[in-house]
N, C-alpha and C. Protein backbone atom coordinates (compact mmCIF):
# COMPACT_ATOMS: atom_id res chain seq x y z
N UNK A 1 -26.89 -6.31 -30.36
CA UNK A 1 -27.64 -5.17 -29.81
C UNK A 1 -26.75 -3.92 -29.74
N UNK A 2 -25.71 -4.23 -28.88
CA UNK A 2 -24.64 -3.10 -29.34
C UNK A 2 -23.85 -2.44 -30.20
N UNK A 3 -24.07 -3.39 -31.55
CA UNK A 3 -24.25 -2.80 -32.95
C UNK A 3 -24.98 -1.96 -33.60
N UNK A 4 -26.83 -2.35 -33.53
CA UNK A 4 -27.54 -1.76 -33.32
C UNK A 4 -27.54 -0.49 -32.90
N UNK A 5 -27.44 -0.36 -31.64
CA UNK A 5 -27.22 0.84 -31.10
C UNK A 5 -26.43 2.06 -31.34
N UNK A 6 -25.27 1.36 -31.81
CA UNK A 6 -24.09 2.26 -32.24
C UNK A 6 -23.92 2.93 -33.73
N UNK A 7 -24.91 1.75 -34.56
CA UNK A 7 -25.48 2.46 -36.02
C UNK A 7 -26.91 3.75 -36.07
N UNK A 8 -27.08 3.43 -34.67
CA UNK A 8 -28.73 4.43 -34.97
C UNK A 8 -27.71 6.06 -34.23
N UNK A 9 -27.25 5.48 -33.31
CA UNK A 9 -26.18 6.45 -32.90
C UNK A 9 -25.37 7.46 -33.96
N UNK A 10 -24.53 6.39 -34.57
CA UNK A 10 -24.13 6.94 -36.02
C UNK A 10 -24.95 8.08 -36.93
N UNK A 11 -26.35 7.22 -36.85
CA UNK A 11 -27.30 7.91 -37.64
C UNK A 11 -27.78 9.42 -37.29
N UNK A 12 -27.96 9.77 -35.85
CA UNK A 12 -28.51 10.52 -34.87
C UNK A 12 -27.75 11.59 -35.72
N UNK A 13 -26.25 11.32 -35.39
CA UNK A 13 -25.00 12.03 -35.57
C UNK A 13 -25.11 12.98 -37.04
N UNK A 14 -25.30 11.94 -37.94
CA UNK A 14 -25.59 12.64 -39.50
C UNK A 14 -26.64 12.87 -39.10
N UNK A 15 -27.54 12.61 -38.93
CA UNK A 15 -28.63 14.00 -39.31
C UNK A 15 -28.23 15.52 -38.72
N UNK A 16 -27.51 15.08 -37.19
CA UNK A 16 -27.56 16.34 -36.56
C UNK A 16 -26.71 17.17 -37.11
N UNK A 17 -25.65 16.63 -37.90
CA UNK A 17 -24.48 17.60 -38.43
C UNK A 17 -24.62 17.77 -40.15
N UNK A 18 -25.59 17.33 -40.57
CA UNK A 18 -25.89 17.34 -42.36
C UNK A 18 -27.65 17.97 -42.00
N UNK A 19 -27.53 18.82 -41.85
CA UNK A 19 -29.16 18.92 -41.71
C UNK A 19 -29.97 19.38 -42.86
N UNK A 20 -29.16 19.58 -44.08
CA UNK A 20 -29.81 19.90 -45.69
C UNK A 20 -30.16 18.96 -46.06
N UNK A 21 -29.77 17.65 -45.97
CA UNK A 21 -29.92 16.47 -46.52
C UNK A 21 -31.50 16.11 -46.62
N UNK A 22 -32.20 16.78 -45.89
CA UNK A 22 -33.55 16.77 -45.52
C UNK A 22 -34.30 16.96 -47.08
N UNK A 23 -35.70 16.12 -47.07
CA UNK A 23 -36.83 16.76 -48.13
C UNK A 23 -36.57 16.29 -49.57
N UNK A 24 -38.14 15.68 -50.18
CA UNK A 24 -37.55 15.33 -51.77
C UNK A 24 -37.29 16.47 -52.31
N UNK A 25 -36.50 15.68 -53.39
CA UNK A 25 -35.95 16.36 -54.70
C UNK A 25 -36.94 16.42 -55.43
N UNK A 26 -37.11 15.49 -56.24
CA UNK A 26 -37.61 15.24 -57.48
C UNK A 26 -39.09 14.17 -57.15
N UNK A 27 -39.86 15.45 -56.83
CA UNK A 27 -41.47 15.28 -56.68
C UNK A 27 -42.03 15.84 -58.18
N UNK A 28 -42.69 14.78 -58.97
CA UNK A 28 -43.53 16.12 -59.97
C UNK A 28 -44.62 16.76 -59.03
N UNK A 29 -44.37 18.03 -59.24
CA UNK A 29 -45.77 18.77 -59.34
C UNK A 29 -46.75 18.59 -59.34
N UNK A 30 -48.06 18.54 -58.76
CA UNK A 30 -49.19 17.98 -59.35
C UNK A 30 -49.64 19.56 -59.16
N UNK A 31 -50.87 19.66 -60.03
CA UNK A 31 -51.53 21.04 -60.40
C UNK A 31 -51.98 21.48 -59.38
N UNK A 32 -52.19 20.84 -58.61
CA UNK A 32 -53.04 21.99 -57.03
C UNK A 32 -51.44 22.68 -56.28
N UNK A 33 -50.69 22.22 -56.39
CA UNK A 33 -49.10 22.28 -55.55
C UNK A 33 -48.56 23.51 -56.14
N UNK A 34 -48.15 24.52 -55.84
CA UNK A 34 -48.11 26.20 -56.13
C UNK A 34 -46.02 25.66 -56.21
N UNK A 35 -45.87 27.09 -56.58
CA UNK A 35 -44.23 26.89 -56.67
C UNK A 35 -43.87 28.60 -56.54
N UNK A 36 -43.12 28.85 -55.65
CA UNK A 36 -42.92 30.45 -54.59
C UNK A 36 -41.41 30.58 -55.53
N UNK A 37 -41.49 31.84 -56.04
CA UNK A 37 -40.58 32.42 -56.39
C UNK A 37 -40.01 33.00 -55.85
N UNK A 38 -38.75 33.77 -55.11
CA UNK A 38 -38.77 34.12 -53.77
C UNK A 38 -37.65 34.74 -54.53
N UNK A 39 -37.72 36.27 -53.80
CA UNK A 39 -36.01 37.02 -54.32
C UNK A 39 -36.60 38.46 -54.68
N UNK A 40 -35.40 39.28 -55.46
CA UNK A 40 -35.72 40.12 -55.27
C UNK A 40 -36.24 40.91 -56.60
N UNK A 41 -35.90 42.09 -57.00
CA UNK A 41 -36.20 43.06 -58.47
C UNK A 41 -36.33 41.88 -59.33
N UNK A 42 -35.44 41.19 -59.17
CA UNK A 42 -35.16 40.32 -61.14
C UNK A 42 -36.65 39.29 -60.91
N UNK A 43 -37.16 38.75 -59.40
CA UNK A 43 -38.45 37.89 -59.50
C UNK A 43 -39.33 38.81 -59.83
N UNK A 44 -39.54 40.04 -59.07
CA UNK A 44 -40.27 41.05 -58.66
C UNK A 44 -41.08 41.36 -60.69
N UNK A 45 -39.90 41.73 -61.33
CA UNK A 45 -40.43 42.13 -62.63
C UNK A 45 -39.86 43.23 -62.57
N UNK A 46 -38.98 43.86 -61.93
CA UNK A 46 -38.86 45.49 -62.28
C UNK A 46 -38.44 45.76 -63.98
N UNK A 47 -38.69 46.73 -64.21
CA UNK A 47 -38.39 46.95 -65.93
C UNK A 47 -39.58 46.54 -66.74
N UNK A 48 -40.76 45.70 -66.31
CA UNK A 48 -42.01 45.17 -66.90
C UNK A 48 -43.10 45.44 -65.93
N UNK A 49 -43.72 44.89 -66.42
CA UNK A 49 -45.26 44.62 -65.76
C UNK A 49 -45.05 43.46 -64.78
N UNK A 50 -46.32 42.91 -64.41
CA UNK A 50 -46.06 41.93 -63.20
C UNK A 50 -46.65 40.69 -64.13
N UNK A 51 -47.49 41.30 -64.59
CA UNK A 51 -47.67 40.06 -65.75
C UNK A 51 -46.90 39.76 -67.06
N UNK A 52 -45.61 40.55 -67.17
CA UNK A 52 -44.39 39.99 -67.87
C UNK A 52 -43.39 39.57 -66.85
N UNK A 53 -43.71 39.62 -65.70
CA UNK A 53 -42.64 38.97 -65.12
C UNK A 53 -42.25 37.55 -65.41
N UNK A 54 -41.11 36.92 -64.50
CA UNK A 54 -40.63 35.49 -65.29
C UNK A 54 -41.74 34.37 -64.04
N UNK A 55 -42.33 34.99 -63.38
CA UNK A 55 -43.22 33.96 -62.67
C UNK A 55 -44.63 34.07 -62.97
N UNK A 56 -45.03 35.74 -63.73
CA UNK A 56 -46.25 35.05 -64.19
C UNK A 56 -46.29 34.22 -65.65
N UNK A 57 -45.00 34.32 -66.12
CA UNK A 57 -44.87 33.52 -67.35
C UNK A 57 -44.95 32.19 -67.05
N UNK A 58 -44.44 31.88 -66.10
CA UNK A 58 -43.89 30.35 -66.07
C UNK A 58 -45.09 29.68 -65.53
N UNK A 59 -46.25 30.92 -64.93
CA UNK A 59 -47.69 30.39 -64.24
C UNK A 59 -48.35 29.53 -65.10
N UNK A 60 -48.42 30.54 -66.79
CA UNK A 60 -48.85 30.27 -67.47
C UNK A 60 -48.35 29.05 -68.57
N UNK A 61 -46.81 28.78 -68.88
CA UNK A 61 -46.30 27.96 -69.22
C UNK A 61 -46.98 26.34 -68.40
N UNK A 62 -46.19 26.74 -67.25
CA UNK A 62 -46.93 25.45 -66.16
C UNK A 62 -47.90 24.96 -66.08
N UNK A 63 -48.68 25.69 -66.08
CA UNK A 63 -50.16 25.39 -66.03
C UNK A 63 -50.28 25.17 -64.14
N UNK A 64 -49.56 26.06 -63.20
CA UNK A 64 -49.63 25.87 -62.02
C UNK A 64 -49.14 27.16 -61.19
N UNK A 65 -49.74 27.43 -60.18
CA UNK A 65 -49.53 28.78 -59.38
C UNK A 65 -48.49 29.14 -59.18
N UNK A 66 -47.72 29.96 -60.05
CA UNK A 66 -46.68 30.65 -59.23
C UNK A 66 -46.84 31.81 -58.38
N UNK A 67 -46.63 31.74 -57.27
CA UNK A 67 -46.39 33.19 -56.47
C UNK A 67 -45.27 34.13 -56.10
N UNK A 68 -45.87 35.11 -56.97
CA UNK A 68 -44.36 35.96 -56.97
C UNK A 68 -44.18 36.77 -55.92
N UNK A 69 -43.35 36.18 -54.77
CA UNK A 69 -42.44 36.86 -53.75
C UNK A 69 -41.21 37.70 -53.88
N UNK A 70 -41.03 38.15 -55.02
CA UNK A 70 -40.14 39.01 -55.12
C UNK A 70 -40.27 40.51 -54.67
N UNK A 71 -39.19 41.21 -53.87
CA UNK A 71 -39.24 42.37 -53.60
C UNK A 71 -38.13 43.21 -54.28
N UNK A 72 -38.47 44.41 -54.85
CA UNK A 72 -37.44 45.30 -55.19
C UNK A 72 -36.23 45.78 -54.11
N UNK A 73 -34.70 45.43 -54.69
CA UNK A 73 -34.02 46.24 -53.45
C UNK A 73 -33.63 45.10 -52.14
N UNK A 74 -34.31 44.21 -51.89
CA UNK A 74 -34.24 43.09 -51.19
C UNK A 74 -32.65 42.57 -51.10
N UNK A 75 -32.25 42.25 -49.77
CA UNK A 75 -30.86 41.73 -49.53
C UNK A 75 -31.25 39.80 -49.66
N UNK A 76 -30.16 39.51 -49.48
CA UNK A 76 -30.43 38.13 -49.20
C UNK A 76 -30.40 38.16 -47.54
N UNK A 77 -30.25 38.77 -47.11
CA UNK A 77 -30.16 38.67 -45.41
C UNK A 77 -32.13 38.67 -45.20
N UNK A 78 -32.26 40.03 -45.71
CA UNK A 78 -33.95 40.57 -45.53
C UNK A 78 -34.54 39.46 -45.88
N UNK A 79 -33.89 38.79 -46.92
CA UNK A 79 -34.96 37.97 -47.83
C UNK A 79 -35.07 36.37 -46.95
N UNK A 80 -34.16 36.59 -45.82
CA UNK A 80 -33.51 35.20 -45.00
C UNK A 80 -34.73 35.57 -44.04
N UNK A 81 -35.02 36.48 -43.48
CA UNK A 81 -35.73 37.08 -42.68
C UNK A 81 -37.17 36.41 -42.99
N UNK A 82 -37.56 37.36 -44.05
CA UNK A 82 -38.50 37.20 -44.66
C UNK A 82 -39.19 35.70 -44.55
N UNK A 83 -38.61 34.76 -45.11
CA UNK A 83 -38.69 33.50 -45.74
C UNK A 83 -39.90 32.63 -44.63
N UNK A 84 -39.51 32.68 -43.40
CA UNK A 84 -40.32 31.61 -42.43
C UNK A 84 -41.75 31.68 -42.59
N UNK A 85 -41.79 33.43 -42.68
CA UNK A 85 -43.19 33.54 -43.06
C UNK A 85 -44.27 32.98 -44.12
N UNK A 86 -43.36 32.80 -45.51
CA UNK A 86 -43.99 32.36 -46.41
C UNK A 86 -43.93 31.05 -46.55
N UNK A 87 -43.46 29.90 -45.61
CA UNK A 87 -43.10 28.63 -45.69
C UNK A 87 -44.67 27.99 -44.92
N UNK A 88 -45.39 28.62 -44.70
CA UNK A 88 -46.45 28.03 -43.82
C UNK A 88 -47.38 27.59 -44.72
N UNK A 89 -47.17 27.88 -45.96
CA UNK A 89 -48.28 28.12 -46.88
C UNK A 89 -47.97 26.04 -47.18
N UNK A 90 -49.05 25.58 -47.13
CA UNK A 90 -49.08 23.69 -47.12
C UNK A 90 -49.06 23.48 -48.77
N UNK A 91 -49.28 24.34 -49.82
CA UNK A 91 -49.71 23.84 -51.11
C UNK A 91 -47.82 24.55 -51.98
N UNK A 92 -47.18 24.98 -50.87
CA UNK A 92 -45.91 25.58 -51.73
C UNK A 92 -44.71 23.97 -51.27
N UNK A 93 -44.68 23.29 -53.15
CA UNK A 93 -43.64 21.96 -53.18
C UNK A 93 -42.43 22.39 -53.81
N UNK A 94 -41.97 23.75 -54.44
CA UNK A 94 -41.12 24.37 -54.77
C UNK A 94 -40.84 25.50 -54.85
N UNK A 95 -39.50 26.11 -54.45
CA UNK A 95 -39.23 27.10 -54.26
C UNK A 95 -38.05 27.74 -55.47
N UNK A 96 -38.11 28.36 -56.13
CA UNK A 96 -37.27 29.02 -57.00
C UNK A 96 -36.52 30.22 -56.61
N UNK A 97 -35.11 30.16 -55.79
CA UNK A 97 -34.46 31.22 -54.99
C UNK A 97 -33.59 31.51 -56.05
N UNK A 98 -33.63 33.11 -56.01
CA UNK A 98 -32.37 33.99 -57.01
C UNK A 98 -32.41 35.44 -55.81
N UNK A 99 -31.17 35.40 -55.19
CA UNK A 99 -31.04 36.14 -54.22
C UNK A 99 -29.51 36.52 -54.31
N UNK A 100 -29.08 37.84 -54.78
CA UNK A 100 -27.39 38.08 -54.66
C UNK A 100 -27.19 39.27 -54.99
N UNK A 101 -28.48 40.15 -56.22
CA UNK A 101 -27.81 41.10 -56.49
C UNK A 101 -27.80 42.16 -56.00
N UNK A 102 -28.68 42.11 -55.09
CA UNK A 102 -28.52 43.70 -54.32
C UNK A 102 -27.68 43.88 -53.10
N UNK A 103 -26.79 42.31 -52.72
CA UNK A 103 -25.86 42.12 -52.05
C UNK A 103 -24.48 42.54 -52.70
N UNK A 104 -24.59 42.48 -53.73
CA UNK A 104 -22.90 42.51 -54.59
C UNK A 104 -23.15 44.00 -54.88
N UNK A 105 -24.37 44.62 -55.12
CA UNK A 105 -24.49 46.08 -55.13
C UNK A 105 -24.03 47.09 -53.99
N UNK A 106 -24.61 46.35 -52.72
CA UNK A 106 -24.23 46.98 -51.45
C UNK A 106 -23.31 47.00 -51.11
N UNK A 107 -22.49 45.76 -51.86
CA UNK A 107 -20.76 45.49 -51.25
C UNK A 107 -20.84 44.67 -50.05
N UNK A 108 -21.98 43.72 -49.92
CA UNK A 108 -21.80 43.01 -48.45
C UNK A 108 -21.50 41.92 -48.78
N UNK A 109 -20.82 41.30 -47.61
CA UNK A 109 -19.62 40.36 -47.86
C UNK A 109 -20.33 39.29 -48.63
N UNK A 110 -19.44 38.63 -49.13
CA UNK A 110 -20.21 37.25 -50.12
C UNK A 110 -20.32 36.08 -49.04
N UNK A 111 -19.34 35.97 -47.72
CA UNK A 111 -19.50 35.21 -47.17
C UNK A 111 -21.18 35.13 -46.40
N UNK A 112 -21.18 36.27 -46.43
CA UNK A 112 -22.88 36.47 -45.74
C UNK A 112 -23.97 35.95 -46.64
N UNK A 113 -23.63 36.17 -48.09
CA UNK A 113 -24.46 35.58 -48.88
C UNK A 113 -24.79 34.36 -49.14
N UNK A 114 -23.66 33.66 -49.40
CA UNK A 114 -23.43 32.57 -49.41
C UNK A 114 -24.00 31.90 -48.26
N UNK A 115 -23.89 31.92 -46.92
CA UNK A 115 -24.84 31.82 -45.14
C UNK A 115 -26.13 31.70 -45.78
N UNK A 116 -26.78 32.67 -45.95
CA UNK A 116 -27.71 33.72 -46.38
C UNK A 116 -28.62 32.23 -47.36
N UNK A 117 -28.19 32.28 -48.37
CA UNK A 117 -28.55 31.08 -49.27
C UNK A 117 -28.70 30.12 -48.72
N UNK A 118 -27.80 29.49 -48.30
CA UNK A 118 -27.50 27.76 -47.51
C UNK A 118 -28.92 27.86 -46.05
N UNK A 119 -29.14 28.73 -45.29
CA UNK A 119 -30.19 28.74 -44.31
C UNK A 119 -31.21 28.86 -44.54
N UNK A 120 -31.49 29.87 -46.03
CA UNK A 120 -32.79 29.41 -46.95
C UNK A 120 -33.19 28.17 -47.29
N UNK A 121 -32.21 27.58 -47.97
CA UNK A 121 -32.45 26.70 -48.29
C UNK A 121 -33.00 25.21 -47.29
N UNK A 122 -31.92 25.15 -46.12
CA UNK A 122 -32.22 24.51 -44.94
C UNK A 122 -33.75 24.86 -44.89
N UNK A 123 -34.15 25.98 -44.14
CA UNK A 123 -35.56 26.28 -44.06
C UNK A 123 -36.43 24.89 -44.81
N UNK A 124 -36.29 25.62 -46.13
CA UNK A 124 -37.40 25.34 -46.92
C UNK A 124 -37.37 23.36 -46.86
N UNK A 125 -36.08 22.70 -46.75
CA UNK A 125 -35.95 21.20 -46.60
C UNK A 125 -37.02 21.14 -45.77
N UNK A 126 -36.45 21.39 -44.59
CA UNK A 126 -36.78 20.82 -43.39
C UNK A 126 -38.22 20.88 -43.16
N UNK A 127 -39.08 21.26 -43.90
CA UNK A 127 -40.52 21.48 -44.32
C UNK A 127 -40.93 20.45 -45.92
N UNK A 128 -39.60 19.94 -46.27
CA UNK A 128 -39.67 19.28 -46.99
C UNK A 128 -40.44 19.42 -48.55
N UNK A 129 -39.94 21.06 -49.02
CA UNK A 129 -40.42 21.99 -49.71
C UNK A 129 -38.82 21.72 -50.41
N UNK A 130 -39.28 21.46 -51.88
CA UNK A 130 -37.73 21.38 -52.87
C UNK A 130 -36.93 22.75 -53.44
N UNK A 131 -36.08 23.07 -53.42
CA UNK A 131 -35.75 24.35 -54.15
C UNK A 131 -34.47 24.32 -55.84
N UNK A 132 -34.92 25.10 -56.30
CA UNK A 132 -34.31 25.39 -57.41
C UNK A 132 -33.09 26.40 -57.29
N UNK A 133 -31.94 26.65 -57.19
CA UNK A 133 -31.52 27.81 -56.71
C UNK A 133 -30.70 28.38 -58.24
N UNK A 134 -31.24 29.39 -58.67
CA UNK A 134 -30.62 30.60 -59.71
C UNK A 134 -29.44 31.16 -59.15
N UNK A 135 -28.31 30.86 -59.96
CA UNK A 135 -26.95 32.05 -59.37
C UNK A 135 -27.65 33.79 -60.13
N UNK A 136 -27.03 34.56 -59.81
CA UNK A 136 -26.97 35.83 -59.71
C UNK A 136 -25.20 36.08 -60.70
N UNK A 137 -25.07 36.72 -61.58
CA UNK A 137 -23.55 37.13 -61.88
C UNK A 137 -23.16 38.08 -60.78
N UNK A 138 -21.54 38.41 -60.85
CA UNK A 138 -21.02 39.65 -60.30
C UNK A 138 -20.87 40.62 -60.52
N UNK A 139 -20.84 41.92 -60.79
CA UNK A 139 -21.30 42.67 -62.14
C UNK A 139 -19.77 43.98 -61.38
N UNK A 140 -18.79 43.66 -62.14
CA UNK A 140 -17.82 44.16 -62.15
C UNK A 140 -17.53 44.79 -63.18
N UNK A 141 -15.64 45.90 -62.97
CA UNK A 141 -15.39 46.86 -63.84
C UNK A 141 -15.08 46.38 -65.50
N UNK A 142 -15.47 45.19 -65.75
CA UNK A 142 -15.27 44.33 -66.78
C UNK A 142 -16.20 43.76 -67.28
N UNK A 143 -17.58 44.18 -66.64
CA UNK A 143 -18.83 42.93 -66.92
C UNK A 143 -18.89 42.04 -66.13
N UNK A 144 -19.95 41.61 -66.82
CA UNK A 144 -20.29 40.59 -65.32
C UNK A 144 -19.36 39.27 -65.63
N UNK A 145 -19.45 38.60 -64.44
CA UNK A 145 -18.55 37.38 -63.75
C UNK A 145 -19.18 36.30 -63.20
N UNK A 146 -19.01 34.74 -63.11
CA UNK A 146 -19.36 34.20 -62.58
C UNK A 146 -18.84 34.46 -60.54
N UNK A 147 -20.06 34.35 -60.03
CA UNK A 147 -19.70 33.84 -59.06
C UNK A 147 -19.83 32.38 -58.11
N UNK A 148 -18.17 31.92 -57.77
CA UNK A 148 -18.19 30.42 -57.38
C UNK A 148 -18.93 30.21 -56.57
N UNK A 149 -19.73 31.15 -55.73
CA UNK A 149 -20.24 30.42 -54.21
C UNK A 149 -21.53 29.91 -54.37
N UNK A 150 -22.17 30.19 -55.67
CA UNK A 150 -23.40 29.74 -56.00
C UNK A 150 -23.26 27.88 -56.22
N UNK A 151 -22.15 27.48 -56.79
CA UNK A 151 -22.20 26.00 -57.15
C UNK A 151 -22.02 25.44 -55.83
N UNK A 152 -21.00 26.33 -54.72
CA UNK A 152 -20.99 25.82 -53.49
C UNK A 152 -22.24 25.54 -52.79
N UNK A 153 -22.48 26.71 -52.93
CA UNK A 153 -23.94 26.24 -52.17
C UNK A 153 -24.62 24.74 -52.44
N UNK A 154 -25.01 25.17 -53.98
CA UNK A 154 -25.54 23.90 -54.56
C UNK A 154 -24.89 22.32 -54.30
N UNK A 155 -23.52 22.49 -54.17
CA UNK A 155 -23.01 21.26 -53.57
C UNK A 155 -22.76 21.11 -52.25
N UNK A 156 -23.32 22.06 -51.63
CA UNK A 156 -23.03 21.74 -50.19
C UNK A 156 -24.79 21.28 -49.71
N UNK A 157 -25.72 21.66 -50.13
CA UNK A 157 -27.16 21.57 -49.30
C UNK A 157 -27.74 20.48 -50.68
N UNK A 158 -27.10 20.23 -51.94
CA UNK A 158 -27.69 19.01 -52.89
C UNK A 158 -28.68 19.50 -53.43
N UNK A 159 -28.90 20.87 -53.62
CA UNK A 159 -30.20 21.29 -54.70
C UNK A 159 -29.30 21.33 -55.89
N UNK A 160 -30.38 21.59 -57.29
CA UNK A 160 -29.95 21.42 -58.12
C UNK A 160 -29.98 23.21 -58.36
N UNK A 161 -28.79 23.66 -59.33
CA UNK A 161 -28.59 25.09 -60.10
C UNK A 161 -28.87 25.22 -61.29
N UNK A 162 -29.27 26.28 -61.27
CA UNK A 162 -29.65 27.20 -62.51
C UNK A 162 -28.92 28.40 -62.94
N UNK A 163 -27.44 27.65 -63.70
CA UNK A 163 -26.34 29.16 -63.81
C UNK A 163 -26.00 29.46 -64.96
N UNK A 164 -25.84 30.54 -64.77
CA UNK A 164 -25.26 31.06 -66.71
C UNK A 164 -26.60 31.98 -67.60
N UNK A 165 -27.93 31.70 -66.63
CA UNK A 165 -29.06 32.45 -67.33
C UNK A 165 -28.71 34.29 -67.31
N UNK A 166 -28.71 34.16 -66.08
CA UNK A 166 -28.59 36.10 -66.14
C UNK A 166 -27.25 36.88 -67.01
N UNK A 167 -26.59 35.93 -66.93
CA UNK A 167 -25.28 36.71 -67.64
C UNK A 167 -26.05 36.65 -69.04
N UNK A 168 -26.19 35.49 -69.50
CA UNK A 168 -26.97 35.44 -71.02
C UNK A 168 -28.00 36.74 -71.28
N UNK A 169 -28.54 36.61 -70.60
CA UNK A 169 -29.71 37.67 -70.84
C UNK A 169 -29.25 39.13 -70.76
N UNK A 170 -28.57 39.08 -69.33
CA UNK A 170 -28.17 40.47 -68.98
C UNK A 170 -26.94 40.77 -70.19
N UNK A 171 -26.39 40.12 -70.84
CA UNK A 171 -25.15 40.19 -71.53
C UNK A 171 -25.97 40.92 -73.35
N UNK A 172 -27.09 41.06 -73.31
CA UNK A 172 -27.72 41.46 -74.82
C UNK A 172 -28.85 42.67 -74.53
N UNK A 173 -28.49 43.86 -74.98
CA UNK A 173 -28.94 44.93 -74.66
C UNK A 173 -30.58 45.10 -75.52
N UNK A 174 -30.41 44.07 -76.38
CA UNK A 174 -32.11 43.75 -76.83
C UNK A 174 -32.74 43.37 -75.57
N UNK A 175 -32.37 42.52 -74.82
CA UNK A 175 -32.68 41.66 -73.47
C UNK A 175 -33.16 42.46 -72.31
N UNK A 176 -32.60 44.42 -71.93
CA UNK A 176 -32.33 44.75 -70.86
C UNK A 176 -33.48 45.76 -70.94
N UNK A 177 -33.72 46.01 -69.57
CA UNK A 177 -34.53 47.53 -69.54
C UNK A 177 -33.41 48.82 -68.57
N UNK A 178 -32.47 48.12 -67.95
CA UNK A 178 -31.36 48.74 -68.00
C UNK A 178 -30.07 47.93 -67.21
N UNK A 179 -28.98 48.32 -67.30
CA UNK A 179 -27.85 47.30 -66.57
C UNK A 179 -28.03 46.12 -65.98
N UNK A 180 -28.73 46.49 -64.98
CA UNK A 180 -28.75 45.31 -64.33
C UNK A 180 -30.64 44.26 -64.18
N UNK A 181 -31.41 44.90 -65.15
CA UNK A 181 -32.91 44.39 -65.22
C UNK A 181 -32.98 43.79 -66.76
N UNK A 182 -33.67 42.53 -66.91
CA UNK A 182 -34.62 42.47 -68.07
C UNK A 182 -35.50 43.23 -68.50
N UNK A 183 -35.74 43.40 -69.56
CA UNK A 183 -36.90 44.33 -70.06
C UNK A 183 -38.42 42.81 -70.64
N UNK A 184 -38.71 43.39 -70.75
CA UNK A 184 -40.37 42.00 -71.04
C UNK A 184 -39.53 40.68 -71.77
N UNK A 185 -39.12 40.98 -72.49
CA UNK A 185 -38.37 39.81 -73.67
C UNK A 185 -37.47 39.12 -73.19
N UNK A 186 -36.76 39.90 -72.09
CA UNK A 186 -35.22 38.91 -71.04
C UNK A 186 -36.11 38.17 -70.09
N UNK A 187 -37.27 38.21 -69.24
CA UNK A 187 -37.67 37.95 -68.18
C UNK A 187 -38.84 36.99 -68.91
N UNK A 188 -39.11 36.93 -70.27
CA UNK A 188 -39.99 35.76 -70.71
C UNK A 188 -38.88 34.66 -71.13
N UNK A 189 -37.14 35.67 -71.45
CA UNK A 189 -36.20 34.61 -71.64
C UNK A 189 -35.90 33.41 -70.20
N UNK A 190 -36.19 34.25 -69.31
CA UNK A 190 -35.84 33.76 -67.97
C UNK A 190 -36.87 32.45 -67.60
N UNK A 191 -38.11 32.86 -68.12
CA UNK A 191 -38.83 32.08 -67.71
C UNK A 191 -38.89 30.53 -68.27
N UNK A 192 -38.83 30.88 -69.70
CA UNK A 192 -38.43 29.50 -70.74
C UNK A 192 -36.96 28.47 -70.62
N UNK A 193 -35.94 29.69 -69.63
CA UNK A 193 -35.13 28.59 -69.06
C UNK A 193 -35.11 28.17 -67.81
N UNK A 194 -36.31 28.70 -66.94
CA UNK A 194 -36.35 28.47 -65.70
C UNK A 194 -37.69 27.24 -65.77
N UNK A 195 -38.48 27.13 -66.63
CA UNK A 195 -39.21 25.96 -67.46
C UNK A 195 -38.64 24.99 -67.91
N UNK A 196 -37.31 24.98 -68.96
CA UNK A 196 -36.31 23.81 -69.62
C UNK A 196 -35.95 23.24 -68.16
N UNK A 197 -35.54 23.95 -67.20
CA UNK A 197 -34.63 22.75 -66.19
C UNK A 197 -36.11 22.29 -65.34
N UNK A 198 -36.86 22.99 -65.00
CA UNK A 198 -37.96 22.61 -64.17
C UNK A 198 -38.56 20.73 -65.13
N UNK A 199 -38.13 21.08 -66.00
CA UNK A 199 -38.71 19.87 -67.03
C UNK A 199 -37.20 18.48 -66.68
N UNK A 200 -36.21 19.05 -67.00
CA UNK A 200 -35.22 18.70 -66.66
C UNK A 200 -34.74 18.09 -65.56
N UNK A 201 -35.80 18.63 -64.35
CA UNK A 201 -35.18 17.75 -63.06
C UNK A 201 -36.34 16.90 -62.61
N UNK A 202 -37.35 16.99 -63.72
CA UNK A 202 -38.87 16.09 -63.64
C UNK A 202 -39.64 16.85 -62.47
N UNK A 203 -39.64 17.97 -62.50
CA UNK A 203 -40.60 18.75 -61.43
C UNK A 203 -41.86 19.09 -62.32
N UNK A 204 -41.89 18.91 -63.47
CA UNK A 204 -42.90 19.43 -64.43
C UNK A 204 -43.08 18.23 -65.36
């Protein structure tokens, strides 16, 4: 009995101090189940239409609701803010977060971002809502850069990443509508690789 006790104890313990661990992964989709794009300009579509954006592409790829929550200009703090609100919705089983660049624009700390990400993400578990998380590059006096805190994240809360797309895209001036946006052709690129892994982690 006092074994017992001392393993559920144990248990209490991890949950209370791992609290990402929460919520499936790898649910397929079924067609009534919507999937929230959440973030900022690059979800939003700026540089296109809303119907070249990379979520009404992927609506149509999918064959399932995407809702595009993207705001122009959006921090990852605002967008932390934001988030509770749109979690009520019962038919949203995935979330597709790309949240960084108007943080590395502002110059606010990465440690905030990095927070910023990881409490999103918590959120959306603990509702037992899966997420996809997109890194963002760093866009320095050299071009852009990976930044490490995106894999952190991903290995610290166990979602799966989506990295290396924006530099690709953003890196081919056929691709851009300016520096830092896709133009129609980067953001249908976005969508066909934000489709390959969605297939890839059996969410589709």
């Amino acid at each position: 009995m006092k074994y017992i006790l001392a393993m559920l104890g144990i248990a209490v313990l991890y949950t209370v101090f791992n609290p990402v661990k929460i919520g499936s992964e790898k649910m397929r989709l079924q067609k009534n189940q919507r999937i929230l794009a959440f973030g900022d300009s690059l979800t939003y579509g700026y540089g296109a239409t809303i119907d070249e954006s990379y979520p009404s592409i992927l609506a149509r790829k999918t064959g399932r609701e995407v809702v595009n929550a993207g705001i122009n200009g959006e921090t990852s703090g605002e967008g932390r803010r934001r988030l509770p609100g749109l979690l009520d919705d019962g038919e949203i089983t995935l979330i597709i977060l790309c949240f960084g660049g108007n943080d590395i624009l502002q110059k606010l700390p990465m440690t905030e971002l990095k927070e910023n990400l990881k409490q999103m993400i918590i959120m959306a578990k603990r509702r037992g809502i899966a997420v996809l998380l997109v890194s963002v590059p760093n866009l320095g006096l050299f071009g852009l850069s990976a930044l490490p805190l995106y894999e952190e994240v991903a290995n610290e809360t166990g979602v799966p990443l989506l990295s290396g797309m924006l530099t690709e895209i953003l890196s081919q001036p056929t691709l851009k509508s300016d520096q830092i946006h896709p133009n129609a052709a980067g953001y249908r690129k976005m969508a066909e690789k934000i489709y390959a892994k969605l297939q890839k982690e059996l969410w589709i």
